[in-house]
Protein backbone atom coordinates (compact mmCIF):
# COMPACT_ATOMS: atom_id res chain seq x y z
CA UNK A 1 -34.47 27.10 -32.87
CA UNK A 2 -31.84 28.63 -34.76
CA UNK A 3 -29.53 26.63 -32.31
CA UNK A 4 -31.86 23.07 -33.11
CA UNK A 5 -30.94 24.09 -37.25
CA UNK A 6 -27.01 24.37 -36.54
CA UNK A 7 -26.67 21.06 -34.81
CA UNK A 8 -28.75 19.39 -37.74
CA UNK A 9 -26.82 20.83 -40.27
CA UNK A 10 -23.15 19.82 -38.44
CA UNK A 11 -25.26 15.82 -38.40
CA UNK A 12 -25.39 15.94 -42.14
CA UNK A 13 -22.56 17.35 -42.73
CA UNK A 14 -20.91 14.62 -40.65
CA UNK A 15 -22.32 12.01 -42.37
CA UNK A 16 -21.23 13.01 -45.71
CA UNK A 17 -17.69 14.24 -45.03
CA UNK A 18 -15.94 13.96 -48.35
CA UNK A 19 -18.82 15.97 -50.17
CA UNK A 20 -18.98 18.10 -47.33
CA UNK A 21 -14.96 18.74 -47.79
CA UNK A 22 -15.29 18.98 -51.33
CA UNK A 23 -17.58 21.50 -51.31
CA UNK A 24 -15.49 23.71 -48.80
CA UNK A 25 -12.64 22.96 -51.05
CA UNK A 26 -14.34 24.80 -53.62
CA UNK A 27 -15.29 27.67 -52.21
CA UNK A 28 -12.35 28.42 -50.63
CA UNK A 29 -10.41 28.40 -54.26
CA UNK A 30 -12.59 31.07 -55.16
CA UNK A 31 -12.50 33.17 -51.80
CA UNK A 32 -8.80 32.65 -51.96
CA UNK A 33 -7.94 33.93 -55.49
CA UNK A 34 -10.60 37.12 -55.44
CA UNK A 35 -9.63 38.09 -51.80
CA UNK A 36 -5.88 37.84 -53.17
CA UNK A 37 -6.22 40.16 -55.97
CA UNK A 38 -8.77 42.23 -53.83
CA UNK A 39 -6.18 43.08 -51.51
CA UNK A 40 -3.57 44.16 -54.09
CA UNK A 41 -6.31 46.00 -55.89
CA UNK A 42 -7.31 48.19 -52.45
CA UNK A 43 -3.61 48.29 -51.62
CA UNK A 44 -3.12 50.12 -55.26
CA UNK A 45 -6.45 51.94 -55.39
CA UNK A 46 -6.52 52.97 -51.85
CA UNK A 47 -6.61 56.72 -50.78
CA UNK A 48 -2.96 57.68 -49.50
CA UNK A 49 -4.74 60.54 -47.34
CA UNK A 50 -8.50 59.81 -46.59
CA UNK A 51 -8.38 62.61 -44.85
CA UNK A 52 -7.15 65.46 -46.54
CA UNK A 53 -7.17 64.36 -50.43
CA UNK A 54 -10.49 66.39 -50.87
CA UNK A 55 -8.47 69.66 -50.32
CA UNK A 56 -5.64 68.44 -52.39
CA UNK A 57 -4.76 69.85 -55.96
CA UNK A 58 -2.89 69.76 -59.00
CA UNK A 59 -2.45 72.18 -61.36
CA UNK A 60 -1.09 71.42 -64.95
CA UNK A 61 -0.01 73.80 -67.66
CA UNK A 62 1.69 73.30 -70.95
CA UNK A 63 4.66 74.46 -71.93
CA UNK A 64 4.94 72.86 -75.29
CA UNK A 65 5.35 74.63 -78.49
CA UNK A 66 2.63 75.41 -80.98
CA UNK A 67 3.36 72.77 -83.55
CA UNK A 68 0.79 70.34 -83.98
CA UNK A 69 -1.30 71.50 -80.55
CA UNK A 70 -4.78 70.63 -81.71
CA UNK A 71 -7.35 72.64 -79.46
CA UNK A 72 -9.38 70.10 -76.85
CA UNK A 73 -7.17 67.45 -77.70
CA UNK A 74 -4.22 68.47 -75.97
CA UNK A 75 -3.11 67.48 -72.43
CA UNK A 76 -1.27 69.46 -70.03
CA UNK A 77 2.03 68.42 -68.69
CA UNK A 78 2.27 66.55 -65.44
CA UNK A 79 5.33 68.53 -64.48
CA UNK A 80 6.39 72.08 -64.66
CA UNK A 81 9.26 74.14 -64.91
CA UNK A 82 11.33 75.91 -62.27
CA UNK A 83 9.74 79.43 -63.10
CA UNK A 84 6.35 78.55 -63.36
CA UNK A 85 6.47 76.57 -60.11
CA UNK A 86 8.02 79.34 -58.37
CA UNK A 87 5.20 81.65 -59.54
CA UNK A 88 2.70 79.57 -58.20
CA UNK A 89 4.09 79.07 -55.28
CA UNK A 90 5.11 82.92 -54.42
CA UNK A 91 1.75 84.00 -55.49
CA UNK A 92 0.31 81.96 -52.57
CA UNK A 93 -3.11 81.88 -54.22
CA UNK A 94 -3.70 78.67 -52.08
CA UNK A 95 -4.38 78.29 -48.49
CA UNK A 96 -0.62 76.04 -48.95
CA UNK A 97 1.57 75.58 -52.21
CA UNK A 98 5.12 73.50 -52.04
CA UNK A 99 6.73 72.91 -55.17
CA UNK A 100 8.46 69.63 -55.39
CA UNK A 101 11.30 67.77 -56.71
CA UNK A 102 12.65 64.12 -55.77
CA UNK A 103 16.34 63.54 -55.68
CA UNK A 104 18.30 60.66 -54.08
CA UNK A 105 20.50 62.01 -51.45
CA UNK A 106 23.97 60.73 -50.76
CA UNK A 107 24.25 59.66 -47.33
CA UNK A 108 27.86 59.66 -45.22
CA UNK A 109 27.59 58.99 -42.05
CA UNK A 110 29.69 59.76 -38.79
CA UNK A 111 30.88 55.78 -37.90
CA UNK A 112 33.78 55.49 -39.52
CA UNK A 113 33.43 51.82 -40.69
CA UNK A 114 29.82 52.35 -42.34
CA UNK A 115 29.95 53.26 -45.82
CA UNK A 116 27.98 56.06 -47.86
CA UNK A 117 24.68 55.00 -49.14
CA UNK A 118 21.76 56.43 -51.30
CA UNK A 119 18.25 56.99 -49.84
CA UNK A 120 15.14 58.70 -51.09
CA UNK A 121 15.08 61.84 -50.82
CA UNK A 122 12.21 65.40 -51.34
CA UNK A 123 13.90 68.59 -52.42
CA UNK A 124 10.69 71.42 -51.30
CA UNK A 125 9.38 74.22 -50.00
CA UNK A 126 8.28 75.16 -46.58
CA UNK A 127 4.45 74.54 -46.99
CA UNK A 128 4.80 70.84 -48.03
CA UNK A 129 4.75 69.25 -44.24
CA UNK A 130 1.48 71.57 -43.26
CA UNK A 131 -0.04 70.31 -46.93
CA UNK A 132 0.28 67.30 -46.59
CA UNK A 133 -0.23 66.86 -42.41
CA UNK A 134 2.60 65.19 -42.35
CA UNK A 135 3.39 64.07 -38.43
CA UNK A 136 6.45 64.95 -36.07
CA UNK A 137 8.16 63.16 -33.92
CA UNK A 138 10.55 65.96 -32.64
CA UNK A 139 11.08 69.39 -34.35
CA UNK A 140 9.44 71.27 -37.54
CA UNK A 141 10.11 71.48 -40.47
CA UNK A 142 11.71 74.91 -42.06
CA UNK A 143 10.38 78.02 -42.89
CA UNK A 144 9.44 80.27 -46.27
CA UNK A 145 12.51 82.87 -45.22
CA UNK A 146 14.66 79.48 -44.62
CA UNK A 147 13.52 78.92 -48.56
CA UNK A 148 14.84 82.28 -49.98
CA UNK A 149 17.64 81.97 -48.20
CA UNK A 150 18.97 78.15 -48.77
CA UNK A 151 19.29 77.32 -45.53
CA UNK A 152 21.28 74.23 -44.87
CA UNK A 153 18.53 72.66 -42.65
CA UNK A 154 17.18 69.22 -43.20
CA UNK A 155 14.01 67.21 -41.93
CA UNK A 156 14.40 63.19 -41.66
CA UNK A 157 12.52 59.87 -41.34
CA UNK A 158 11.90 57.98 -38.29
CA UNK A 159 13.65 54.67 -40.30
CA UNK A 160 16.58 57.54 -41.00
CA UNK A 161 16.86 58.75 -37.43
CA UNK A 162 16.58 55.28 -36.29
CA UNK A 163 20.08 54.40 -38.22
CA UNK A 164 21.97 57.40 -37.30
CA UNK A 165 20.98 58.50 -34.13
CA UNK A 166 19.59 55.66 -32.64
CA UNK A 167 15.72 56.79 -32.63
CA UNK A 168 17.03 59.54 -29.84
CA UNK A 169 15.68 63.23 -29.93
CA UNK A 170 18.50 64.29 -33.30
CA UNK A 171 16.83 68.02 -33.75
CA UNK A 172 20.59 70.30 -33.76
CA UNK A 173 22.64 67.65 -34.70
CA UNK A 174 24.19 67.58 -38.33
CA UNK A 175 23.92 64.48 -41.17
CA UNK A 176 26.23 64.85 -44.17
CA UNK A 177 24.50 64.87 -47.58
CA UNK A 178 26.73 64.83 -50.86
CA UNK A 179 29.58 65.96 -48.97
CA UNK A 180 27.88 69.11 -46.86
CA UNK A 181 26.84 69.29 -43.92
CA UNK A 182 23.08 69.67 -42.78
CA UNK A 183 21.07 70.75 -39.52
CA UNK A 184 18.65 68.68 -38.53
CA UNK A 185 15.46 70.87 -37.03
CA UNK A 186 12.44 68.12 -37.43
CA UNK A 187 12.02 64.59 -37.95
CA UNK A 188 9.35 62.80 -38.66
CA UNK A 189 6.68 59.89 -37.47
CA UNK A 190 6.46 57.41 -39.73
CA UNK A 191 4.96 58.92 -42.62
CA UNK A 192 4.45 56.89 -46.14
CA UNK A 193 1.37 57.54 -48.60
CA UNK A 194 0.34 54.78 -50.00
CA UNK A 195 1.31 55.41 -53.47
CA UNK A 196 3.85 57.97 -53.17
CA UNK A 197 1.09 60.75 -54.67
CA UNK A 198 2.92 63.41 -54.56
CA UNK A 199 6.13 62.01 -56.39
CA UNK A 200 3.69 59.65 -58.55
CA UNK A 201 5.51 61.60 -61.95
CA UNK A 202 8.50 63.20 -60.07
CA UNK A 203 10.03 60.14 -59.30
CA UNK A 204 10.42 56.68 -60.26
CA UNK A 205 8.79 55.02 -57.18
CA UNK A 206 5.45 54.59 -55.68
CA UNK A 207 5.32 52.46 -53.04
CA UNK A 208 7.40 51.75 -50.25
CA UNK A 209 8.42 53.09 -46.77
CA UNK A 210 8.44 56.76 -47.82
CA UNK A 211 11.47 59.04 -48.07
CA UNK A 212 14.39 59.47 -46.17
CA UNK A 213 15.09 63.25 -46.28
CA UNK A 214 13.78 66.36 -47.07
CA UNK A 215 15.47 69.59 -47.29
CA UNK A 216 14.80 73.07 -48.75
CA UNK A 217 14.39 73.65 -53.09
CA UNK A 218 17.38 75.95 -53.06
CA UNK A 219 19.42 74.27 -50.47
CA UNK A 220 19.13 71.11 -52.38
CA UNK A 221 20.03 72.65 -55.78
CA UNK A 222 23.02 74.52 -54.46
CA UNK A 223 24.46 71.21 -53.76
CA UNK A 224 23.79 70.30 -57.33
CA UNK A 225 21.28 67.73 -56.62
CA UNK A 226 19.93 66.22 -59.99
CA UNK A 227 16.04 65.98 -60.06
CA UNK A 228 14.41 62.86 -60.21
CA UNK A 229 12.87 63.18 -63.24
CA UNK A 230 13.80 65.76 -66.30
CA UNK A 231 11.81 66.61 -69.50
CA UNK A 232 13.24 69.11 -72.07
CA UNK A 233 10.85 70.67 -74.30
CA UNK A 234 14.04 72.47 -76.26
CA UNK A 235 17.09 71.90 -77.04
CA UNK A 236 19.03 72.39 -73.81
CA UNK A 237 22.72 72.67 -73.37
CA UNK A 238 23.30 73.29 -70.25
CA UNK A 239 21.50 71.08 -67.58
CA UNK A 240 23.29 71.60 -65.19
CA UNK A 241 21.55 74.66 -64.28
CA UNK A 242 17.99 73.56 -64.78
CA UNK A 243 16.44 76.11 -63.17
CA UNK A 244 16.68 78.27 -66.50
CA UNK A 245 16.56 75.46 -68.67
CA UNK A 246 13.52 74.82 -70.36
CA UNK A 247 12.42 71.80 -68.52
CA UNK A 248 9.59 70.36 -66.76
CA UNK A 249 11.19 68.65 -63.34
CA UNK A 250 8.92 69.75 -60.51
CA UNK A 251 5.58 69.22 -59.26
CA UNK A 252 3.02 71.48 -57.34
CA UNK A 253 0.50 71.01 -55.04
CA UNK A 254 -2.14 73.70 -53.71
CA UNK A 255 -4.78 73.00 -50.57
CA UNK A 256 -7.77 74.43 -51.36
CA UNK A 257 -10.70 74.30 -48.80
CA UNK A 258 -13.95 74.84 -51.03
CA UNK A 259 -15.44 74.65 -54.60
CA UNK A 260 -15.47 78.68 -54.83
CA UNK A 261 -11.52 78.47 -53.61
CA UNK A 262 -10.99 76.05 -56.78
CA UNK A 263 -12.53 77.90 -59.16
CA UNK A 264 -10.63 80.89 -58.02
CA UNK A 265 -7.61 79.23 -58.05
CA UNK A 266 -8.12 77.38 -61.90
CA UNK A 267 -9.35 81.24 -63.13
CA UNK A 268 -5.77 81.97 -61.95
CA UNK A 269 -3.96 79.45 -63.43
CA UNK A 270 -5.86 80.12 -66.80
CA UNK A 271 -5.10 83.84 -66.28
CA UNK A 272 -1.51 83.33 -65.66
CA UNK A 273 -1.16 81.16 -68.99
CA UNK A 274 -2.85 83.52 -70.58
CA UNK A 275 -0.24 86.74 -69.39
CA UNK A 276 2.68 84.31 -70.36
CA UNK A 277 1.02 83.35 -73.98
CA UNK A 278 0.84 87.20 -73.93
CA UNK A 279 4.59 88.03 -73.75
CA UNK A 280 5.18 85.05 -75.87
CA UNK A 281 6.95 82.82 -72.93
CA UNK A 282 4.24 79.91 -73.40
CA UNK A 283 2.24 78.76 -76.39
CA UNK A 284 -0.45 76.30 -74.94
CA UNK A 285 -3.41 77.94 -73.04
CA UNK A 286 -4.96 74.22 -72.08
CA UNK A 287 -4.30 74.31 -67.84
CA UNK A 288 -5.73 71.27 -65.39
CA UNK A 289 -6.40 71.08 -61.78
CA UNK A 290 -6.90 67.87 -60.89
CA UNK A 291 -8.19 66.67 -56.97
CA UNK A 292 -5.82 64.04 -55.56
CA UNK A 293 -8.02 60.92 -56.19
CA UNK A 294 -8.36 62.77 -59.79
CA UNK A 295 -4.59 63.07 -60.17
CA UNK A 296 -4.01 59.18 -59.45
CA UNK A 297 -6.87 58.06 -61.83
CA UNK A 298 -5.24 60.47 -64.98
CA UNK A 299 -1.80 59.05 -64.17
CA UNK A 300 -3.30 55.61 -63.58
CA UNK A 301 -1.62 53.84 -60.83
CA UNK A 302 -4.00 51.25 -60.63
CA UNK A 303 -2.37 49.47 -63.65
CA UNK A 304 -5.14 47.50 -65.67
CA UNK A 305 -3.42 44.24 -65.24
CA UNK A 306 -4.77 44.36 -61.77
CA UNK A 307 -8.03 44.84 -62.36
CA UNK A 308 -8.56 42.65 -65.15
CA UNK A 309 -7.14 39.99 -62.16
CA UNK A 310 -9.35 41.00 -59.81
CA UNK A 311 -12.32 40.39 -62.29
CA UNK A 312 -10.87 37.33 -63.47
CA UNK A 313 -10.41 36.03 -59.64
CA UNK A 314 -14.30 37.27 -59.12
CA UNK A 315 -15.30 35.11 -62.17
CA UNK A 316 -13.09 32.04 -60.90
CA UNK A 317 -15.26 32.45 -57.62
CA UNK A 318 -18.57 32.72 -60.01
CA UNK A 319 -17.53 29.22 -61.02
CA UNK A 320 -16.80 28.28 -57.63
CA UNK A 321 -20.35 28.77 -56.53
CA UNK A 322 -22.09 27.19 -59.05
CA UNK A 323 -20.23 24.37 -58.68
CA UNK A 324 -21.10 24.22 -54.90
CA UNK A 325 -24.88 24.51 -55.81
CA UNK A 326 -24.29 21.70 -57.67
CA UNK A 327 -23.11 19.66 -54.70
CA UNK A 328 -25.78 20.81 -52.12
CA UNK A 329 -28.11 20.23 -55.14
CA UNK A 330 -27.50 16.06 -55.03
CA UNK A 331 -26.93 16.25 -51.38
CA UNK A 332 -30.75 17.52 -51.51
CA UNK A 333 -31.32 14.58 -53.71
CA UNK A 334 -30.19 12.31 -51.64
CA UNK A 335 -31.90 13.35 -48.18
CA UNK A 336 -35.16 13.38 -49.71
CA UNK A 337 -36.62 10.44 -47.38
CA UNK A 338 -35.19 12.74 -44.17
CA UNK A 339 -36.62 15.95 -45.76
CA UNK A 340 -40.05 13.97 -46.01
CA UNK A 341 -40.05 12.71 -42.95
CA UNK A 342 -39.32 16.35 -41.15
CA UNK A 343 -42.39 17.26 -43.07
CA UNK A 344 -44.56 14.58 -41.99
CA UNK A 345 -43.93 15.48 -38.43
CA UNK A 346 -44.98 18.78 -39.17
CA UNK A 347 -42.06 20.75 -39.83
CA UNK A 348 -43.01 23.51 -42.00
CA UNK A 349 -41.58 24.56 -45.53
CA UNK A 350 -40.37 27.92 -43.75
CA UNK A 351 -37.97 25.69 -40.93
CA UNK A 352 -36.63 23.34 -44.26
CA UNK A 353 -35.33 26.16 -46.14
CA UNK A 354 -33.91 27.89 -43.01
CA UNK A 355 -32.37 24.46 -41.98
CA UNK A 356 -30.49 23.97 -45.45
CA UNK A 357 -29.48 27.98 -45.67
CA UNK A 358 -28.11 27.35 -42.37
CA UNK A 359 -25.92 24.38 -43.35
CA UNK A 360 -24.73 26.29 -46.31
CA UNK A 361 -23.58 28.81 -44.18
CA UNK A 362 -21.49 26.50 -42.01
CA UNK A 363 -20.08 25.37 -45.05
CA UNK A 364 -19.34 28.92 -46.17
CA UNK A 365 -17.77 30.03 -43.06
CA UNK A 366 -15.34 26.67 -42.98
CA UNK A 367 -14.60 28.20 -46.83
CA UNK A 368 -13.69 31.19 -45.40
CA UNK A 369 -11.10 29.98 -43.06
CA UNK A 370 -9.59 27.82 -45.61
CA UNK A 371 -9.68 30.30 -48.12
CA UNK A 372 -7.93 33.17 -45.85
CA UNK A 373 -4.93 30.60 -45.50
CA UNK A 374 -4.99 30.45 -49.31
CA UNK A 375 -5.38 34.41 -49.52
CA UNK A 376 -2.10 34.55 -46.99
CA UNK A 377 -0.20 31.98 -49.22
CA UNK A 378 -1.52 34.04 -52.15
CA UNK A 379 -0.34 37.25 -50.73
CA UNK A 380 2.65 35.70 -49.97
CA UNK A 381 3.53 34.83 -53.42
CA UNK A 382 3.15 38.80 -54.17
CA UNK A 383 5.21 39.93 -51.83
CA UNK A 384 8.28 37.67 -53.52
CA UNK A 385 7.56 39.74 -57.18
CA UNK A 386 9.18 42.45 -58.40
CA UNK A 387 7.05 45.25 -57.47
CA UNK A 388 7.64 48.21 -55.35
CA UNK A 389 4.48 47.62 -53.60
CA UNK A 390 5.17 43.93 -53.51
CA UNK A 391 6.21 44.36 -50.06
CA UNK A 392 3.15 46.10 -48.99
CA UNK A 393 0.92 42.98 -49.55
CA UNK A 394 -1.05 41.67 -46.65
CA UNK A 395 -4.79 41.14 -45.13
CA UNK A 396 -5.60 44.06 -42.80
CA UNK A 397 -9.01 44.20 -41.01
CA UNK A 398 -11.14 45.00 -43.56
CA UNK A 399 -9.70 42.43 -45.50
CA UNK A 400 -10.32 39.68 -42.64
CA UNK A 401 -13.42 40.89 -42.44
CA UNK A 402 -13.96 41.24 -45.92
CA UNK A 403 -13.19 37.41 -46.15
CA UNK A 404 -15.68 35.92 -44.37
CA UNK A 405 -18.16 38.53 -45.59
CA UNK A 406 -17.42 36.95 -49.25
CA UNK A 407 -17.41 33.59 -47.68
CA UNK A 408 -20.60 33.61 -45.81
CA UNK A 409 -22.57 35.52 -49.17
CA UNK A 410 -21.18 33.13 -51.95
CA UNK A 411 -22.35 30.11 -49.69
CA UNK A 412 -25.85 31.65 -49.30
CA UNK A 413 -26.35 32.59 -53.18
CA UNK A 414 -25.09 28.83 -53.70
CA UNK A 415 -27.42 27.00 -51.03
CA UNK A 416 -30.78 29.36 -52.20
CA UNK A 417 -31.62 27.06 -54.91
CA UNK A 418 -30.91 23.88 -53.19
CA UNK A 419 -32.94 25.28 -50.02
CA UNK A 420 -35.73 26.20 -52.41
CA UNK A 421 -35.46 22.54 -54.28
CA UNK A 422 -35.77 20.98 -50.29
CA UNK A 423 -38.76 22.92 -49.05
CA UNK A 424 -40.75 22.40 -52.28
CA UNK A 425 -40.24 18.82 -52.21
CA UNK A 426 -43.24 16.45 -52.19
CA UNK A 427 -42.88 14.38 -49.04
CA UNK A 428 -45.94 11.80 -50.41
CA UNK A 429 -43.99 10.17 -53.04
CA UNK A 430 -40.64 9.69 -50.78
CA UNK A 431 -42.33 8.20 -48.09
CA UNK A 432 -44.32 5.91 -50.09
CA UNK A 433 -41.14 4.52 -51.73
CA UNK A 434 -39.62 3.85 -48.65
């Protein structure tokens, strides 16, 4: 039967080919634009580690002054300070801790005809590749005595390894970074969070193929690499020894495993704020610990332009549908004799309204393939802006999927009321005035 109802439906919409395109036309407008912004929307919304941001935390104190702190008002600073990092991170309160610190690291390379260049680089400690699960291709990554001691060691990319070693197995061999010389003893699989969580305020990217190098805090500081980002809450004179300078520059991140483990850990942080308000080092006692998914909505990386698109684009499809009912709504019209005459031979009300639901979603699913060409052509247009996830703009499944999902439902919704308007339809009157 449901065979008998597609080949009607493909008759009629044969015979009436320009509504028929008109109203796929439509449709796929509306499927293109909201499955456009959709995309960028789950691209910036998306979880950069599904499976490990519910262990994933945060902590925040503030290292402000007094003046004009107003008690529940106040926020604590998304960055901390090289002492109060350190503390955290020795006290190993956490399952893992890695303070963190982005840098861009001067690249030389052995070929004498290729020329230095810049790349991306994470200035750590030891726990940040077993935080984080972050994969290897050959070798480790460093360890906490390798820390202490500033070990010049060094951990790259697979796109890194790729340009100076040719992909091969590199663990033992040396890369040059601002003029020193470094050991290579891991690199990675590709590895890039989508957005760059963990450098979201560190750093002044968050999207893109990941970083390039990482290398011990210490080891990266004794070659006088400047931190990404630097906030002074004093007067400062001297930065080029930060580490004593009272500045915020480095991010933390603790892996905690249960709800007991973070309330442990934030009785902690508000105990250590408390010793330090004590001996008159800190000022603030407001402290945070915010999950992953937590830390990305306080920061807001989905910026607000892109959901007020994505809304907008939903709204444009709104439009797009009730248009369409309009159009099956006079095709109705207009096969009333046919509809009448079904009836007459005894078709039932039941097979009329399944027969016109089933030509709407014919028409819904030739929207959808229209309007995924229009959602690549969209996405295309993204990809040429000037955003650093610009490049990170295309349909995966979900998105295919999700296409023809939006298709097929917005072409049902539109042909309800025109199925309704068919099977209700008097067949007495039509047949007499024919």
């Amino acid at each position: 039967m449901f065979g008998y109802y597609i080949e009607l439906a493909v008759r009629s919409l044969r015979r009436n080919q320009v509504l028929t395109a008109l109203m796929i036309v439509t449709l796929a407008l509306g499927i293109g634009a909201s499955i456009t912004t959709l995309a960028v929307l789950k691209l910036l919304s998306g979880d950069p580690l599904p499976e490990k941001s519910g262990h994933l935390f945060y902590p925040q104190i503030d290292p402000n002054p007094l003046e004009g702190y107003v008690a529940g008002q106040a926020k604590p600073d998304p960055m901390m300070s090289y002492p109060d990092a350190m503390y955290l991170v020795h006290a190993r309160r956490a399952r893992r801790q890695a303070a963190m610190a982005t840098m861009q690291a001067k690249i030389v390379p052995d070929r004498a005809n290729d020329h230095p260049y810049f790349a991306d680089g994470m200035m750590t400690t030891s726990d940040f590749f077993g935080l984080f699960d972050v994969p290897f291709q050959y070798g480790s990554g460093w360890s906490a005595p390798d820390d202490e001691s500033a070990a010049p060691v060094a951990v790259i990319s697979d796109f890194l390894n790729d340009k100076l070693f040719g992909g091969g197995n590199s663990v033992g061999k040396t890369i040059h970074v601002w003029g020193h010389d470094l050991r290579v003893i891991g690199v990675l699989k590709h590895w890039a969070p989508q957005p760059r969580f963990y450098a979201e305020v560190i750093g002044n990217r968050d999207y893109g193929d990941g970083d390039a190098v990482f290398m011990p805090l210490k080891t990266a500081r004794a070659m006088d690499a400047g931190a990404g980002n630097l906030q002074c809450y004093a007067q400062v004179s001297d930065l080029i020894h930060i580490e004593t300078a009272p500045c915020e520059w480095l991010g933390v991140w603790v892996e905690l495993d249960s709800s007991a483990e973070v309330a442990s850990y934030k009785a902690f942080l508000d105990g250590y704020v408390k010793e330090q308000i004590a001996l008159g080092r800190l000022h603030r006692p407001d402290t945070s610990l915010l999950s992953l998914m937590g830390w990305l909505i306080d920061q807001q990386v989905v910026p607000s332009d892109a959901r007020l698109q994505t809304y907008l684009a939903f709204g444009f499809l709104l439009i797009c549908v009730v248009n369409t009912v309009g159009l099956l709504l006079a095709k109705c019209l207009r096969r009333g004799r046919e509809i009448s005459v079904r009836r007459a031979l005894g078709a039932t009300r039941r097979a009329i309204f399944a027969q016109f639901m089933v030509e709407a979603g014919i028409i819904g699913i030739a929207g959808g393939v229209l309007g995924l060409v229009l959602a690549e052509l969209g996405l295309l247009a993204v990809r040429h802006q000037p955003a650093d996830y610009a490049s990170l703009a295309h349909l995966d499944g979900q998105m295919f999927l999700a296409t023809f999902a939006v298709a097929l439902a917005a072409s049902l919704i539109a042909g309800l009321l025109p199925a309704w308007r068919a099977c209700v339809m008097a067949p007495a009157p039509q047949l007499k005035a024919a």
